[in-house]
Protein backbone atom coordinates (compact mmCIF):
# COMPACT_ATOMS: atom_id res chain seq x y z
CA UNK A 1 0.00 0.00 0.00
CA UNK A 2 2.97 2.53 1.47
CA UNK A 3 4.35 1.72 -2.16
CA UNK A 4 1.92 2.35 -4.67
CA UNK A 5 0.73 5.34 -2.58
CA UNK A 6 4.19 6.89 -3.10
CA UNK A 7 4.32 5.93 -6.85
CA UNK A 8 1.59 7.72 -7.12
CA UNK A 9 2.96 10.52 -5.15
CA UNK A 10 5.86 10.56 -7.77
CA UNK A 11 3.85 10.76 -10.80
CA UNK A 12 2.48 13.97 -10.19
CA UNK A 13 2.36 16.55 -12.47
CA UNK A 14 0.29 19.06 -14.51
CA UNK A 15 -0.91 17.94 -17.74
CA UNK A 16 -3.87 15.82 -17.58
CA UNK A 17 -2.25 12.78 -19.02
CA UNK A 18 -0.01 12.50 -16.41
CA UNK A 19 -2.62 13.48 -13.80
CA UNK A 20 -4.57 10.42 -15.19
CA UNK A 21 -1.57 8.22 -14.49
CA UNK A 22 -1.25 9.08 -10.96
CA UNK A 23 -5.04 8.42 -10.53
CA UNK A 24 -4.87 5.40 -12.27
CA UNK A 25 -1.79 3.76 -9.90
CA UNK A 26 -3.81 5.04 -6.64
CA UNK A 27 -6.71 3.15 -8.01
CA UNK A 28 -4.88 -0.12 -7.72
CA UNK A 29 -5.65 0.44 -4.04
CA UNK A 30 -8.81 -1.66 -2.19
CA UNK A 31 -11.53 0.79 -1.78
CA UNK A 32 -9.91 3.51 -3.72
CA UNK A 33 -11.84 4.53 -7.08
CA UNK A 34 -10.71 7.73 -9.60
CA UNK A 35 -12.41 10.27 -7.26
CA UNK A 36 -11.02 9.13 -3.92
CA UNK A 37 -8.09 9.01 -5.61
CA UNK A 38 -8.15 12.71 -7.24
CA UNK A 39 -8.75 13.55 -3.43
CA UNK A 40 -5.44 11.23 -2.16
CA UNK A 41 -3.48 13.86 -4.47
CA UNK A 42 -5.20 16.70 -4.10
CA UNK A 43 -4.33 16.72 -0.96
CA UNK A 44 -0.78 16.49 -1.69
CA UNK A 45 -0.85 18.76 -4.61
CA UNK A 46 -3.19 21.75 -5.19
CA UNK A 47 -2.59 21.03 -9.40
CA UNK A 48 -5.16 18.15 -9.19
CA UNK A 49 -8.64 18.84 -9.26
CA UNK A 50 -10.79 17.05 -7.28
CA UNK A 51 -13.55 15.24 -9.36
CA UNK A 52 -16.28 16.07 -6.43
CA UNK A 53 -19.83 16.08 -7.73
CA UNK A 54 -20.22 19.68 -8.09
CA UNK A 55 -17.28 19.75 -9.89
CA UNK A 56 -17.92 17.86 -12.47
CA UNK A 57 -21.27 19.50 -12.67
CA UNK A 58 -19.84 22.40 -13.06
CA UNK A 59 -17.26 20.91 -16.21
CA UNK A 60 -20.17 19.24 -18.02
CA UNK A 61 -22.72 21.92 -18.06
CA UNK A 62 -25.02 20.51 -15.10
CA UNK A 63 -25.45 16.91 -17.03
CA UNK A 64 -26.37 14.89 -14.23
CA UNK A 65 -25.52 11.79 -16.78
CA UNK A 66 -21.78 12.35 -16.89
CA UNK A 67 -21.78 11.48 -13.24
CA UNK A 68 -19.99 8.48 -13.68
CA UNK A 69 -16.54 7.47 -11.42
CA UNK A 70 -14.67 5.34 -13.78
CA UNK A 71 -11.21 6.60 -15.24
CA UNK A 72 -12.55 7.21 -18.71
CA UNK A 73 -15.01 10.18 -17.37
CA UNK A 74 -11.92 10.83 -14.96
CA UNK A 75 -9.85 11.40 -17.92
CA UNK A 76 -12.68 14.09 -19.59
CA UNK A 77 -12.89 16.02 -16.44
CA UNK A 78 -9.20 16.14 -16.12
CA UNK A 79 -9.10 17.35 -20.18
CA UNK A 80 -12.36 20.35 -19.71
CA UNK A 81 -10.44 21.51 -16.35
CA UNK A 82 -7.52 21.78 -18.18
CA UNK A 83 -9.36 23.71 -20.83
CA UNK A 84 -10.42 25.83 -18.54
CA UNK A 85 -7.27 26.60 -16.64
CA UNK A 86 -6.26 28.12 -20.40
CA UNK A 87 -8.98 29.90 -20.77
CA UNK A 88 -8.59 31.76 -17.22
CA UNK A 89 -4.97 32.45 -17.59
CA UNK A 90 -5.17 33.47 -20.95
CA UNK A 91 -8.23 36.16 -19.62
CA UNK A 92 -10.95 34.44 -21.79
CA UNK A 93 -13.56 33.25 -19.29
């Protein structure tokens, strides 16, 4: 556990992708789904955005249907938040 928590520790960074591959090795732990784990390294990392419900309502437009917690919608969220980090810094929100 100690181990693939500090993998995942490791493979933090700021482009989605890599996000997503941090997620993914914290998932490998019992219990610990794509949310949980955007939590896990949010809490070690204020670059990861925490895929909380009213979050992702927010990203997808108040679609209740995109409320899904597998690594695929994970992914998406990761990708629009990332779009939207470029629109804010670039002053186009």
């Amino acid at each position: 556990m100690k181990g693939v928590t500090q993998k995942g520790f490791s493979e933090i960074e700021t482009t989605p992708e890599a996000m997503a591959t941090a997620i993914k090795t914290l998932s490998e732990l019992k219990g610990v789904g794509p949310a949980t784990a955007t939590m896990i390294l949010q809490a070690k990392s204020d670059d990861i955005p925490f895929m909380s419900d009213e979050a992702m309502l927010q990203t997808f437009g108040g679609d209740k249907s995109k409320l899904k917690y597998d690594l695929k919608t994970c992914q998406a969220f990761l990708n629009q938040i990332d779009d939207i980090v470029k629109l804010l810094s670039k002053g186009n929100f």
